[in-house]
PDB file of N, CA and C in Angstrom:
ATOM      1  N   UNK A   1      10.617 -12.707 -10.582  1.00  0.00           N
ATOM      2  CA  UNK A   1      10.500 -11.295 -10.851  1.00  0.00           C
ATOM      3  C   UNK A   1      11.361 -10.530  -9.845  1.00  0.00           C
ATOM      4  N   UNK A   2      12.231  -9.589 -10.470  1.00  0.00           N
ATOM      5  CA  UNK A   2      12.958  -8.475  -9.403  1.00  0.00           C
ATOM      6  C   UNK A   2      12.078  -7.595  -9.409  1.00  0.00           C
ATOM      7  N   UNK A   3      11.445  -7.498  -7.869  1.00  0.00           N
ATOM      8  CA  UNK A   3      10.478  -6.358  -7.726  1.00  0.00           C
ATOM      9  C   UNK A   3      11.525  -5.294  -6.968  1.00  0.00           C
ATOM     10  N   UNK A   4      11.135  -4.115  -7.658  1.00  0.00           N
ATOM     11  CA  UNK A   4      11.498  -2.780  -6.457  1.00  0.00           C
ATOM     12  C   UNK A   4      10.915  -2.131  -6.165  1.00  0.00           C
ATOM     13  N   UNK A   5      10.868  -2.274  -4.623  1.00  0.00           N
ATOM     14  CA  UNK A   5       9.834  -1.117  -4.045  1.00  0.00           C
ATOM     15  C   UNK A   5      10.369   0.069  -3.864  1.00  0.00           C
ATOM     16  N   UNK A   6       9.032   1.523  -3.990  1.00  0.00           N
ATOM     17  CA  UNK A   6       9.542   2.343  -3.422  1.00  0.00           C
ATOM     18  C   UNK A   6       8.613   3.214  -2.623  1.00  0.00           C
ATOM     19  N   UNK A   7       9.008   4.599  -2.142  1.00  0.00           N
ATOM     20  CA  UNK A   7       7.717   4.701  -1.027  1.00  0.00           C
ATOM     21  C   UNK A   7       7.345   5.941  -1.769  1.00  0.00           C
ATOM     22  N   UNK A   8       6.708   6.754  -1.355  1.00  0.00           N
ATOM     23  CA  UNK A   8       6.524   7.959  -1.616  1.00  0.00           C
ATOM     24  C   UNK A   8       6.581   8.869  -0.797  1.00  0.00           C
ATOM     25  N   UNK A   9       6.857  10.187  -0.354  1.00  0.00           N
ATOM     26  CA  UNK A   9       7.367  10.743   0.940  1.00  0.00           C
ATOM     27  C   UNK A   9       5.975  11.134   1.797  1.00  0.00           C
ATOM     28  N   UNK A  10       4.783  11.166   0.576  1.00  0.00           N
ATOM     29  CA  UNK A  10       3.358  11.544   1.441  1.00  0.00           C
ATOM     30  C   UNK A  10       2.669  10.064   2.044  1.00  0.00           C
ATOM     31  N   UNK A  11       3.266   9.010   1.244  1.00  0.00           N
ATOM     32  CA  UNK A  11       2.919   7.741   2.080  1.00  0.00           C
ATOM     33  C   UNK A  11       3.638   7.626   3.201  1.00  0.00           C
ATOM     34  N   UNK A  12       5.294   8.236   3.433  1.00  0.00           N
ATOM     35  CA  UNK A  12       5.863   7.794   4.515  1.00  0.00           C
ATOM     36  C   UNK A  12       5.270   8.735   6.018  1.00  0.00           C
ATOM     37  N   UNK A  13       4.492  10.088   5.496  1.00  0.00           N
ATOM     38  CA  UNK A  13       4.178  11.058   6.428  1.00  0.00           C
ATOM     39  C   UNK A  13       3.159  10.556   6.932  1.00  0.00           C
ATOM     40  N   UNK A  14       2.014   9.751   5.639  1.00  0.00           N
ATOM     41  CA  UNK A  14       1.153   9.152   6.392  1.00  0.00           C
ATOM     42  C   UNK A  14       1.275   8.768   7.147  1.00  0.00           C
ATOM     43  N   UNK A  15       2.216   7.500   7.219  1.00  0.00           N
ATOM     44  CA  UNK A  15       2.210   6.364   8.029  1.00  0.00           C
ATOM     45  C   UNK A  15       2.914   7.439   9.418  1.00  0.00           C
ATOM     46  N   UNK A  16       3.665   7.895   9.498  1.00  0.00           N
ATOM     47  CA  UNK A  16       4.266   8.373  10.896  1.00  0.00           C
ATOM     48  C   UNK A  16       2.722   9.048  11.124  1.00  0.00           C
ATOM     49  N   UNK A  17       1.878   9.412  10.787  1.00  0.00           N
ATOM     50  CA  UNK A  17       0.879  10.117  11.787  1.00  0.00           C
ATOM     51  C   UNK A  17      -0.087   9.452  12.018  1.00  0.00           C
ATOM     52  N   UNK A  18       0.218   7.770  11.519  1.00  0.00           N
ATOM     53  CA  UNK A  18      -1.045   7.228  12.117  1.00  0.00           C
ATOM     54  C   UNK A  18      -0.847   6.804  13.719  1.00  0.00           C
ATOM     55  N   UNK A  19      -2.048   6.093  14.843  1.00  0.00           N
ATOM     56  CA  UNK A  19      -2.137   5.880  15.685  1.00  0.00           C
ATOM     57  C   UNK A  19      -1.320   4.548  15.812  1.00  0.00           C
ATOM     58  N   UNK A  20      -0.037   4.716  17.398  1.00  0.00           N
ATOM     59  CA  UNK A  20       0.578   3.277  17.576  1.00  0.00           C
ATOM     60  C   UNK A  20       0.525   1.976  17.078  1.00  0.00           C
ATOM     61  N   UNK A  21      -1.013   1.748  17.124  1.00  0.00           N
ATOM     62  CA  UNK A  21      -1.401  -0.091  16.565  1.00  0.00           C
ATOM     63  C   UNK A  21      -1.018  -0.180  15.300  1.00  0.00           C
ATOM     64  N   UNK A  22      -2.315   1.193  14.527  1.00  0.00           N
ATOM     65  CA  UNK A  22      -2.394   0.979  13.106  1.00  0.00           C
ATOM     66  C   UNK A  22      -1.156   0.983  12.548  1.00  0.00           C
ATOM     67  N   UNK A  23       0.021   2.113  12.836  1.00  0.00           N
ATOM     68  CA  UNK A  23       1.207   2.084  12.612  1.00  0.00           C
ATOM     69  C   UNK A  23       2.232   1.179  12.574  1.00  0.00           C
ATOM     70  N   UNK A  24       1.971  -0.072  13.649  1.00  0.00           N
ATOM     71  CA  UNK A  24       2.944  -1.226  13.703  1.00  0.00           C
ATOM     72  C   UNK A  24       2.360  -2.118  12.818  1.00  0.00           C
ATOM     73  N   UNK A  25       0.669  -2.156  12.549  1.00  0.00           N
ATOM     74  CA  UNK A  25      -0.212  -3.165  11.673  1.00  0.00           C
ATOM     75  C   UNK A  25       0.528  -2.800  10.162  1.00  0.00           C
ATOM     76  N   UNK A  26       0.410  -0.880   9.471  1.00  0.00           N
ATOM     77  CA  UNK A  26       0.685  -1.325   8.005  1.00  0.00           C
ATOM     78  C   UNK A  26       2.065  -1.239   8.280  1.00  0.00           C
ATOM     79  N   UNK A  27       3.337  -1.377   8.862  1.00  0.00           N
ATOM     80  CA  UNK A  27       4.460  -0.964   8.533  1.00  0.00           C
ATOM     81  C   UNK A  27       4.749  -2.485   8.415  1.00  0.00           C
ATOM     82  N   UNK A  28       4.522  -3.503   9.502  1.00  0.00           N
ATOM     83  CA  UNK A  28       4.724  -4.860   9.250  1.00  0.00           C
ATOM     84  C   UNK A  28       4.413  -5.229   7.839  1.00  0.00           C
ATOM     85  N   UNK A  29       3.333  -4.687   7.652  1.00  0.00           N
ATOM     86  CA  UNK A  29       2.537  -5.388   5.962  1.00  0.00           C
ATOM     87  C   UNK A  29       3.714  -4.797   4.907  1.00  0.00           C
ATOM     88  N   UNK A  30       3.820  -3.721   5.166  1.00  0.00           N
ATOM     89  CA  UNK A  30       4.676  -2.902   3.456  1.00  0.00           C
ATOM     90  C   UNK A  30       6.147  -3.591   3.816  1.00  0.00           C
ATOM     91  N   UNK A  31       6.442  -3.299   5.310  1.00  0.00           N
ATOM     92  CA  UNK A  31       7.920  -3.511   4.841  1.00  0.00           C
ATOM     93  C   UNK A  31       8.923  -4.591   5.120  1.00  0.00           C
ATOM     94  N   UNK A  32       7.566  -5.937   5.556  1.00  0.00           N
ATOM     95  CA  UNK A  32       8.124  -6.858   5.873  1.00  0.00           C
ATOM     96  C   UNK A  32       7.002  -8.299   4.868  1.00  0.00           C
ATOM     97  N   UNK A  33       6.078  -8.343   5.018  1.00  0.00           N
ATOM     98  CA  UNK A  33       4.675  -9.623   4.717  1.00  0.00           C
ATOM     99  C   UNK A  33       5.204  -9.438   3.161  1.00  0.00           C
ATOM    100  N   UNK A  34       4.745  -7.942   2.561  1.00  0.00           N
ATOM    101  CA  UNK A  34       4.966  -7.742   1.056  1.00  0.00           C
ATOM    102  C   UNK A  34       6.010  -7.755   0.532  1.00  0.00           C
ATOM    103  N   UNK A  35       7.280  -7.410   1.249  1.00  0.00           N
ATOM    104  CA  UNK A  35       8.605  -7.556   0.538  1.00  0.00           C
ATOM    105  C   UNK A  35       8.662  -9.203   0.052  1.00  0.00           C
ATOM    106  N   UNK A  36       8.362 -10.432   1.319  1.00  0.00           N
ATOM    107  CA  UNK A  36       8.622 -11.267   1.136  1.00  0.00           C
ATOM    108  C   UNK A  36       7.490 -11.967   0.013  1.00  0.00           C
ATOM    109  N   UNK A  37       6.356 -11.870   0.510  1.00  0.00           N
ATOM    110  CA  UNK A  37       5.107 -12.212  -0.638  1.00  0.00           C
ATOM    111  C   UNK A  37       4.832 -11.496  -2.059  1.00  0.00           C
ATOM    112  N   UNK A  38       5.047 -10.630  -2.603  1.00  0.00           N
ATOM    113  CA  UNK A  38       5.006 -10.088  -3.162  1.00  0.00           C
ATOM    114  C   UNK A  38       4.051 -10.545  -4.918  1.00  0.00           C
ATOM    115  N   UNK A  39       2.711 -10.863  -4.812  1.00  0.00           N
ATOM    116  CA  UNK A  39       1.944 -10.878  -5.591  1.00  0.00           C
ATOM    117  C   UNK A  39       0.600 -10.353  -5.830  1.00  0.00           C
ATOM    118  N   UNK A  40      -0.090  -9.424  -6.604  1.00  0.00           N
ATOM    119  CA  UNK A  40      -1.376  -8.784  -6.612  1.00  0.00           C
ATOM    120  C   UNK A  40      -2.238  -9.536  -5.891  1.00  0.00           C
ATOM    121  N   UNK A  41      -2.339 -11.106  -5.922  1.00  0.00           N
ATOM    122  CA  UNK A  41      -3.608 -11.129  -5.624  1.00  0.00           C
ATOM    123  C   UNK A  41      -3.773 -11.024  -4.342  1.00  0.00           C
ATOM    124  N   UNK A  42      -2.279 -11.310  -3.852  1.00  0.00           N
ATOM    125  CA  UNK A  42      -1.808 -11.483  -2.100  1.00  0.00           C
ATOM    126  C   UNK A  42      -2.354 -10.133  -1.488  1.00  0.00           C
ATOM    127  N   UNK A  43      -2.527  -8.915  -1.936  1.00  0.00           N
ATOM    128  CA  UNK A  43      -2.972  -7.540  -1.326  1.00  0.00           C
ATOM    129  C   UNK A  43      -4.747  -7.680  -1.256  1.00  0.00           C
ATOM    130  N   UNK A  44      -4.768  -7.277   0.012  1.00  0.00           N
ATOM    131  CA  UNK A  44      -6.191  -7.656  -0.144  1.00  0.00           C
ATOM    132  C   UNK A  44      -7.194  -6.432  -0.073  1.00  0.00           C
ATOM    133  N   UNK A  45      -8.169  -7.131  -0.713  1.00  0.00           N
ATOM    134  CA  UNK A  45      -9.363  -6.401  -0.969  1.00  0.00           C
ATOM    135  C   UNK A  45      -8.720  -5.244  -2.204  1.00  0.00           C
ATOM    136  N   UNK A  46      -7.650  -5.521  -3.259  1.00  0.00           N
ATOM    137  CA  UNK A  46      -7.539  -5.014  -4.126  1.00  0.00           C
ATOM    138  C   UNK A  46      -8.042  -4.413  -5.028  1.00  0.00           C
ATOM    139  N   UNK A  47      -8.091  -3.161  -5.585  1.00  0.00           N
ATOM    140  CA  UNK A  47      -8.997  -2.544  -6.378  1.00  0.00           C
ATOM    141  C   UNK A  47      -8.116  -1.416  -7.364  1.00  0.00           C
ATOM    142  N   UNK A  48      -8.392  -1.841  -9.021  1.00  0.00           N
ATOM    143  CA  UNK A  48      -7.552  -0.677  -9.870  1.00  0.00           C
ATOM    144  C   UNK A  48      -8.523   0.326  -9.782  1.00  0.00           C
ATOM    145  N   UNK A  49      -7.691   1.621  -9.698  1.00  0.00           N
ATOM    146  CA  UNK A  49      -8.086   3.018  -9.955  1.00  0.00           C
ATOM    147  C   UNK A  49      -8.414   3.308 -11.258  1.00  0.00           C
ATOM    148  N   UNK A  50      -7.669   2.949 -12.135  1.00  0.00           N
ATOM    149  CA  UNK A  50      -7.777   3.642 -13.561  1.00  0.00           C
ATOM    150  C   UNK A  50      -7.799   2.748 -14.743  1.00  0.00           C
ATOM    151  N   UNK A  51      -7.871   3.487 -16.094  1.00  0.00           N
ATOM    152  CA  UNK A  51      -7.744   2.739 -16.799  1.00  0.00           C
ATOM    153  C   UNK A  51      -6.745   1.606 -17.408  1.00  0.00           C
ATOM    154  N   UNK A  52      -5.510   2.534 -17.245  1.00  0.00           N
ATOM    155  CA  UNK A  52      -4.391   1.839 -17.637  1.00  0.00           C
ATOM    156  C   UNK A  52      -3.456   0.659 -17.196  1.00  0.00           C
ATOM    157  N   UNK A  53      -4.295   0.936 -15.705  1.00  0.00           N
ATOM    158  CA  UNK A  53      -3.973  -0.399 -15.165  1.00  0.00           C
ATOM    159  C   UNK A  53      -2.187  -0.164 -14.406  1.00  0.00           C
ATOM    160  N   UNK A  54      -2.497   1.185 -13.356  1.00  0.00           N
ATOM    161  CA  UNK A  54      -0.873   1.794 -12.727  1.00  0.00           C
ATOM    162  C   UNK A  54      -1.331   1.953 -11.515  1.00  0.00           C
ATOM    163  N   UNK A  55      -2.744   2.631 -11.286  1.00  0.00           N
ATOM    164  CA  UNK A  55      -3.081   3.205 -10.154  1.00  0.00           C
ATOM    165  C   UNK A  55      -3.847   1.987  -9.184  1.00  0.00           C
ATOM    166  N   UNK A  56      -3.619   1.598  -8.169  1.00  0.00           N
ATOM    167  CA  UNK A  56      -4.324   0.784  -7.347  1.00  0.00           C
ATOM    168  C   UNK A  56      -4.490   0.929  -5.906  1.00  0.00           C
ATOM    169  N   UNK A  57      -5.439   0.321  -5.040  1.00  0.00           N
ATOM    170  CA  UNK A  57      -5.890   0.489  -3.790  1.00  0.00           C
ATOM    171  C   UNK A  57      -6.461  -0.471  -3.238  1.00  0.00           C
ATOM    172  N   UNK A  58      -5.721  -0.962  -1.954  1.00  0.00           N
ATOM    173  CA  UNK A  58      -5.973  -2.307  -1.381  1.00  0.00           C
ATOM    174  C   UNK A  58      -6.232  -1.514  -0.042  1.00  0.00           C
ATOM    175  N   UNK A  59      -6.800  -2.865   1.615  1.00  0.00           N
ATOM    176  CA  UNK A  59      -6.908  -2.108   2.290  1.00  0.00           C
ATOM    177  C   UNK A  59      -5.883  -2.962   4.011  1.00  0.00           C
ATOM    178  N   UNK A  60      -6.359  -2.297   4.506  1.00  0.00           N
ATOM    179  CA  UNK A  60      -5.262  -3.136   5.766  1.00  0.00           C
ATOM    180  C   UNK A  60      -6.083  -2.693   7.137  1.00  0.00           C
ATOM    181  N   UNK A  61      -6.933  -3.622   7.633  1.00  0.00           N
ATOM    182  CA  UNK A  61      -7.630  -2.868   8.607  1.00  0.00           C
ATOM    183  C   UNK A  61      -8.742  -2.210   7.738  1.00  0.00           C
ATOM    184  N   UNK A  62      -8.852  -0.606   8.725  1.00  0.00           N
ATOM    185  CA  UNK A  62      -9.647   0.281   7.936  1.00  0.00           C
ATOM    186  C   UNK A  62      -8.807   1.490   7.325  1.00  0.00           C
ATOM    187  N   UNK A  63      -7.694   1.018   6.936  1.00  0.00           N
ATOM    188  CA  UNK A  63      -6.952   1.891   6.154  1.00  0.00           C
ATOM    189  C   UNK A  63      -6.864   1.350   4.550  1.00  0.00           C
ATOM    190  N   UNK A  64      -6.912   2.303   3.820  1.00  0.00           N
ATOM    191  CA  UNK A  64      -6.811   2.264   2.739  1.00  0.00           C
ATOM    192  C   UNK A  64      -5.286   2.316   2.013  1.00  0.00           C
ATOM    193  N   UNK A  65      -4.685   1.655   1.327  1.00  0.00           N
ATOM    194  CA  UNK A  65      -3.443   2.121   0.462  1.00  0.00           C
ATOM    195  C   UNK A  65      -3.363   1.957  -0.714  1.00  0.00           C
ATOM    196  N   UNK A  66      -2.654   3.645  -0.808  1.00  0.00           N
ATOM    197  CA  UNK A  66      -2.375   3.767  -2.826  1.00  0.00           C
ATOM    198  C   UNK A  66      -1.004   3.168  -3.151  1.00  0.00           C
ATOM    199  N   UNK A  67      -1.385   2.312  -4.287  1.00  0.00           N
ATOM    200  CA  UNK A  67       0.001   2.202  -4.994  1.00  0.00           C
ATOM    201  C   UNK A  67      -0.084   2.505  -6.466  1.00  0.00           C
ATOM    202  N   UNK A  68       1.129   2.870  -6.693  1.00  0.00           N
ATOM    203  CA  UNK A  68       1.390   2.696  -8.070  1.00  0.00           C
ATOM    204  C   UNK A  68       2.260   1.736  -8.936  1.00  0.00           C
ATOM    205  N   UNK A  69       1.657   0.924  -9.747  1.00  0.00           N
ATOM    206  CA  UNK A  69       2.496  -0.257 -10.355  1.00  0.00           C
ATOM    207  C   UNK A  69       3.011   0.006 -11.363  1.00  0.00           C
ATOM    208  N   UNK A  70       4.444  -0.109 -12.346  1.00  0.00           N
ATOM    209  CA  UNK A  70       4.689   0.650 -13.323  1.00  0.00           C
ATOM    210  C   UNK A  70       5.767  -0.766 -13.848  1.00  0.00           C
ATOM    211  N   UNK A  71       5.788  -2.215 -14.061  1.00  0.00           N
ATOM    212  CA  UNK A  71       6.507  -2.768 -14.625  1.00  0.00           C
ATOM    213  C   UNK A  71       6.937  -3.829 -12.947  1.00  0.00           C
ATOM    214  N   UNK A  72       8.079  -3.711 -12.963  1.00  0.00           N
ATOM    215  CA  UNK A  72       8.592  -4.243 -11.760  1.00  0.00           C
ATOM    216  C   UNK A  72       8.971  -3.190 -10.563  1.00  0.00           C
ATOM    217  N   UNK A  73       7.981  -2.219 -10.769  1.00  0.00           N
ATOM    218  CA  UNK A  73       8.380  -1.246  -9.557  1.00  0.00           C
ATOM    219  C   UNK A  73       6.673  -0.913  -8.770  1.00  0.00           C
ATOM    220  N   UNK A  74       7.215  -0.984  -7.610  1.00  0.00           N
ATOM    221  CA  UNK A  74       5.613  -0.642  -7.421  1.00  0.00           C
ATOM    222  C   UNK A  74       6.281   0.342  -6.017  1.00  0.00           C
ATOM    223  N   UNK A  75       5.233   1.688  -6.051  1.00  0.00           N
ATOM    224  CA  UNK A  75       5.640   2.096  -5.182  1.00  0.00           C
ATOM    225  C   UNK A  75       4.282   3.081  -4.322  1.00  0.00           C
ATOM    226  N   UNK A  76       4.293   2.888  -3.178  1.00  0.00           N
ATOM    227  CA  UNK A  76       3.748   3.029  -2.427  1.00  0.00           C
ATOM    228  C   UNK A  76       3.261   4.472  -2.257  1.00  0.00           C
ATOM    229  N   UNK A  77       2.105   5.027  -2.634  1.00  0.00           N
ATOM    230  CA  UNK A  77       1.617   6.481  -2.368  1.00  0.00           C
ATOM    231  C   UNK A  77       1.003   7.027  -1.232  1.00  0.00           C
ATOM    232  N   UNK A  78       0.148   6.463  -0.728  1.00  0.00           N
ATOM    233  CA  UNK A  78      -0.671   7.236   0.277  1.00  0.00           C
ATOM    234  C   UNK A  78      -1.012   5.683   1.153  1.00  0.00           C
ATOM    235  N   UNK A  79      -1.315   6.444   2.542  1.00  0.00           N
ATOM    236  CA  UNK A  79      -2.197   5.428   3.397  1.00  0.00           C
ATOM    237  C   UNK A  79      -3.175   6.015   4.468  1.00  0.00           C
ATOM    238  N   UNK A  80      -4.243   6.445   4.305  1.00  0.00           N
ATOM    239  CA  UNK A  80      -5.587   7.108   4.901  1.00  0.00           C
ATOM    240  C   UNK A  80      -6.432   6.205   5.437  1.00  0.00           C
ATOM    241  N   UNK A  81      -7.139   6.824   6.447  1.00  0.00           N
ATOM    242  CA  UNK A  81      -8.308   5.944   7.365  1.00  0.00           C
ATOM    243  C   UNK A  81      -9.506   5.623   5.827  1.00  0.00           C
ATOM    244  N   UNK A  82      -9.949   4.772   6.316  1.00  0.00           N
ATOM    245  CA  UNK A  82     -11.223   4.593   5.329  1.00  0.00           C
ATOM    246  C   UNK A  82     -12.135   5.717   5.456  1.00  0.00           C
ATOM    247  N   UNK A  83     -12.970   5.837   4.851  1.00  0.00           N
ATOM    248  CA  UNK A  83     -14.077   7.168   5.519  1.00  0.00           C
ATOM    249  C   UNK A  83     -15.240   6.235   5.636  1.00  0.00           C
ATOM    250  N   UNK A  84     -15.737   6.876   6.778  1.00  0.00           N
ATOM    251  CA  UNK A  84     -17.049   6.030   7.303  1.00  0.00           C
ATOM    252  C   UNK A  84     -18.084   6.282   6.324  1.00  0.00           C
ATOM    253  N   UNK A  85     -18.929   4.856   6.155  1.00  0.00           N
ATOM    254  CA  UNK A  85     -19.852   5.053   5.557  1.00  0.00           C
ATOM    255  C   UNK A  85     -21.008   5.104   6.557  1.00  0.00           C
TER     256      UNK A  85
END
């Protein structure tokens, strides 16, 4: 499969305002672990949003990330702290 990633500019703002660690933890994952691995089940703790089967949310740590899958493109939306339960 030719996958192409892409980011989204509110995922990339995320990520610059997270804290040092968390910041080196998801940037390793998106733009290095996943480029090379690149399969659903490999994202963990995976979960679809919707019906159609585009919107999804895996987690990294206690951060959460949105993606959107659309064929061979998947591109990266948001990345937020978990909220405490």
């Amino acid at each position: 499969m030719n996958l192409e990633v892409r980011y989204a500019r509110s995922f990339l703002l995320d990520l610059k305002s997270l804290e040092p660690v968390a910041y080196e933890r998801v940037y390793s994952f998106v733009f290095t672990e996943f480029a090379d691995k690149w399969q659903l089940h490999y994202l963990p703790e995976l979960r679809q949003l919707d019906n159609a089967g585009i919107f999804y949310r895996f987690t990294i740590d206690n951060y959460l990330i949105g993606i959107e899958i659309r064929g061979e493109i998947v591109k990266f939306l948001r990345v937020i702290p978990m909220p405490d339960v």
